[in-house]
N, C-alpha and C. Protein backbone atom coordinates (compact mmCIF):
# COMPACT_ATOMS: atom_id res chain seq x y z
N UNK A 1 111.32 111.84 69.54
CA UNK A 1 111.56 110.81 70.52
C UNK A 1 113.02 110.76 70.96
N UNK A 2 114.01 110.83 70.11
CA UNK A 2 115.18 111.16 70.19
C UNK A 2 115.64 111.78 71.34
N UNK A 3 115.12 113.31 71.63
CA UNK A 3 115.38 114.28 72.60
C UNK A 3 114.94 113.78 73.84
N UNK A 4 113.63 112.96 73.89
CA UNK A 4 113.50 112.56 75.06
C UNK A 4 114.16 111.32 75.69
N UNK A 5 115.08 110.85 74.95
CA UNK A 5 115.98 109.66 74.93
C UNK A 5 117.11 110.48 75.67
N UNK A 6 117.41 111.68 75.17
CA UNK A 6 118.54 111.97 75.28
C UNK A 6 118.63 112.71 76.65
N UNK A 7 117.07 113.37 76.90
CA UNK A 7 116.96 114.56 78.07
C UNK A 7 117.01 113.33 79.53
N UNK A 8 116.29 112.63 79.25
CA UNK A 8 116.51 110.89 80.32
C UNK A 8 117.82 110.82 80.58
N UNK A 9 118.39 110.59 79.76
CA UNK A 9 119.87 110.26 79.52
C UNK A 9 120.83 111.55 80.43
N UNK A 10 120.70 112.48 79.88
CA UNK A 10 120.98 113.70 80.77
C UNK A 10 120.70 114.02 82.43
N UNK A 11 119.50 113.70 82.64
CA UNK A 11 119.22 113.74 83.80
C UNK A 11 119.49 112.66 84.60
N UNK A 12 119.98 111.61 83.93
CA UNK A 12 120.32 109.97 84.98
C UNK A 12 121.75 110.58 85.42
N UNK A 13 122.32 110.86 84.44
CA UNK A 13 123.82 111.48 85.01
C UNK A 13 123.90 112.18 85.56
N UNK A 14 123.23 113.98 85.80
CA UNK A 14 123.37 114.55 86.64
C UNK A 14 123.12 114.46 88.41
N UNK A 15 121.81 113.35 88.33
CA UNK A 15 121.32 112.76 89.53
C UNK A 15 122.30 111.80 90.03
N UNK A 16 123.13 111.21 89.16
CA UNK A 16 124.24 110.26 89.81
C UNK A 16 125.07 110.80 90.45
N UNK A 17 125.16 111.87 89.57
CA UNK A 17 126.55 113.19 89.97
C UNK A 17 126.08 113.55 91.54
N UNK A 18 124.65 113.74 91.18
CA UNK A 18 124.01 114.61 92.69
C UNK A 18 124.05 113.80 93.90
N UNK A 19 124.20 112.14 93.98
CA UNK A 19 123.92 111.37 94.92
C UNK A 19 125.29 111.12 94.91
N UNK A 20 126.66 110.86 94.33
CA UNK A 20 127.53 110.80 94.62
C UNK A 20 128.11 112.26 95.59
N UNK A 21 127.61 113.70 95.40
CA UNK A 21 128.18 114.54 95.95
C UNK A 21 126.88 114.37 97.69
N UNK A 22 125.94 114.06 97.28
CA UNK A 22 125.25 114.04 98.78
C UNK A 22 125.97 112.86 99.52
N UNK A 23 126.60 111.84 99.39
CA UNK A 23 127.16 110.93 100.28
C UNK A 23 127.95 111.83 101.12
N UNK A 24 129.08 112.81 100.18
CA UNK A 24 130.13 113.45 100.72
C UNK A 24 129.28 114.61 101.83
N UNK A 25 128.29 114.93 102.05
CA UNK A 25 127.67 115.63 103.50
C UNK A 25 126.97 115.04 104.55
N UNK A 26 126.87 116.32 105.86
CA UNK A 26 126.27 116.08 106.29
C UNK A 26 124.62 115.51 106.03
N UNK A 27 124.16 114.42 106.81
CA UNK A 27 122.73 114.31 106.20
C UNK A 27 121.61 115.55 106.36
N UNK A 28 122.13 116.15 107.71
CA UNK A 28 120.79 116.57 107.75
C UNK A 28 121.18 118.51 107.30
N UNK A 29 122.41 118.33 106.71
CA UNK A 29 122.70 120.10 106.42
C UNK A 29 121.43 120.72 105.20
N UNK A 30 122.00 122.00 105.63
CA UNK A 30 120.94 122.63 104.65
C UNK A 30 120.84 122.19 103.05
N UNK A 31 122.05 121.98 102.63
CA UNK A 31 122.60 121.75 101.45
C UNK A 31 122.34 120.37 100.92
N UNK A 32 122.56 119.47 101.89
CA UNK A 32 121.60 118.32 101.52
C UNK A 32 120.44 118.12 101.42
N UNK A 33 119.94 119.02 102.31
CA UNK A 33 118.38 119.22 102.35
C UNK A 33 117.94 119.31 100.48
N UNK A 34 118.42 120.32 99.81
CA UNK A 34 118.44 121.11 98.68
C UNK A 34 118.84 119.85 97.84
N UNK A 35 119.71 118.93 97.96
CA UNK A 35 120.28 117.83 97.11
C UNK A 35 119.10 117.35 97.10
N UNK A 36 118.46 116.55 98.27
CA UNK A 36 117.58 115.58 98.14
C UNK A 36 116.23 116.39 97.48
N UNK A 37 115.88 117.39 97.31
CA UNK A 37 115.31 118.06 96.46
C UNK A 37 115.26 118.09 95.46
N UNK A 38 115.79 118.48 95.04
CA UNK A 38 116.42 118.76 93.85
C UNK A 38 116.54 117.04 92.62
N UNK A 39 116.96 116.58 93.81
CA UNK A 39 117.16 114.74 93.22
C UNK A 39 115.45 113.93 92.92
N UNK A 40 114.43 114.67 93.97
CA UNK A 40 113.80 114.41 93.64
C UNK A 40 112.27 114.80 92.44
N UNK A 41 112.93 115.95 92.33
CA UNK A 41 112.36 116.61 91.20
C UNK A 41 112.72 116.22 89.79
N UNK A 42 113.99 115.63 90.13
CA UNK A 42 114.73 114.86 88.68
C UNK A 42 113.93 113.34 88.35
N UNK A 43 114.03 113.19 89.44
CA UNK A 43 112.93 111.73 89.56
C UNK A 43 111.87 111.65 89.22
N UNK A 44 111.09 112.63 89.56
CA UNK A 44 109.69 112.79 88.71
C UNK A 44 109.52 113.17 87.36
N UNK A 45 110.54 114.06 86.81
CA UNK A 45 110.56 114.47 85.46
C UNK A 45 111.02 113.72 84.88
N UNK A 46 111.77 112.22 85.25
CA UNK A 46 112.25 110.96 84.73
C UNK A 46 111.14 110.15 84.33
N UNK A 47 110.31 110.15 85.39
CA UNK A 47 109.10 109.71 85.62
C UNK A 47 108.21 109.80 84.37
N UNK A 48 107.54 111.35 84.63
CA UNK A 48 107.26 111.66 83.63
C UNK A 48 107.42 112.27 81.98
N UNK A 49 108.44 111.86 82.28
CA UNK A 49 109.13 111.74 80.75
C UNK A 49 109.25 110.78 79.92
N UNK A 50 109.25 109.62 80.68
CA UNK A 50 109.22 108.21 80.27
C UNK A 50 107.94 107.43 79.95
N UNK A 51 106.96 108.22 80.70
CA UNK A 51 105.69 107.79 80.54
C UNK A 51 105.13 108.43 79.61
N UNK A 52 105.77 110.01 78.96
CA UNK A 52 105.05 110.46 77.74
C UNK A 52 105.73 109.64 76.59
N UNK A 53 106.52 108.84 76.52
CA UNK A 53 107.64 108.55 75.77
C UNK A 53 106.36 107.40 75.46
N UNK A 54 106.49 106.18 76.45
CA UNK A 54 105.61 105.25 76.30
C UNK A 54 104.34 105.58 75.86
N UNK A 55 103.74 106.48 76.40
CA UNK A 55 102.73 106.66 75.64
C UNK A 55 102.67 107.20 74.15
N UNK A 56 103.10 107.87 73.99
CA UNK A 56 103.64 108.44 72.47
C UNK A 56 103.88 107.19 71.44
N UNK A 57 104.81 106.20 72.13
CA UNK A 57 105.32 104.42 71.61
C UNK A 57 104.00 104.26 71.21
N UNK A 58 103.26 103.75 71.93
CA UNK A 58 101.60 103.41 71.66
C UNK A 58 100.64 104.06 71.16
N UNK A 59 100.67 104.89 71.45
CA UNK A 59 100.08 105.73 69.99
C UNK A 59 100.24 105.42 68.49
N UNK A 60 101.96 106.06 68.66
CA UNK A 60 102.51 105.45 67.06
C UNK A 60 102.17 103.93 66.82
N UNK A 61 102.22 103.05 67.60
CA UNK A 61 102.36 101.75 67.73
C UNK A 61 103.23 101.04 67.47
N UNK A 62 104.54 101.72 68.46
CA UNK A 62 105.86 101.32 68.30
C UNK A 62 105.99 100.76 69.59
N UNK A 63 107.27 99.84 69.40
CA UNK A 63 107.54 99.03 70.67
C UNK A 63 108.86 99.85 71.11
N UNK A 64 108.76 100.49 72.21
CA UNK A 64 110.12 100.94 73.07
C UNK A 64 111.13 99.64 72.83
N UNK A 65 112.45 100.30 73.22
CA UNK A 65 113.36 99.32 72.72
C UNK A 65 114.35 99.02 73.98
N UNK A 66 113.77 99.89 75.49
CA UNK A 66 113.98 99.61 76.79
C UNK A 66 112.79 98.90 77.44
């Protein structure tokens, strides 16, 4: 459970990183194109990472502590 605490944790920062460097472009360049991609693939694996987490919680029949 740990790792998936930590891989969350990892990916909130790099996506911050990623939306702080997409402000600095054009919106509609290629490269942003690729940001907002990219940002949103992080989003889903947030997604679903959090939901194996919770589910895993309930299983064990532990209470998440977020």
């Amino acid at each position: 459970m740990e790792r998936l605490h930590h891989e969350v944790a990892l990916l909130e920062m790099r996506s911050e990183q990623l939306r702080i460097h997409l402000y600095s472009m054009p919106a509609r360049s290629a490269e942003s194109r690729n940001v907002r991609s990219v940002l949103l693939a992080m989003r889903l694996k947030m997604r679903a990472l959090r939901q194996f987490e919770h589910d895993a919680d309930k299983a064990l029949g532990t209470a998440a502590l977020h």
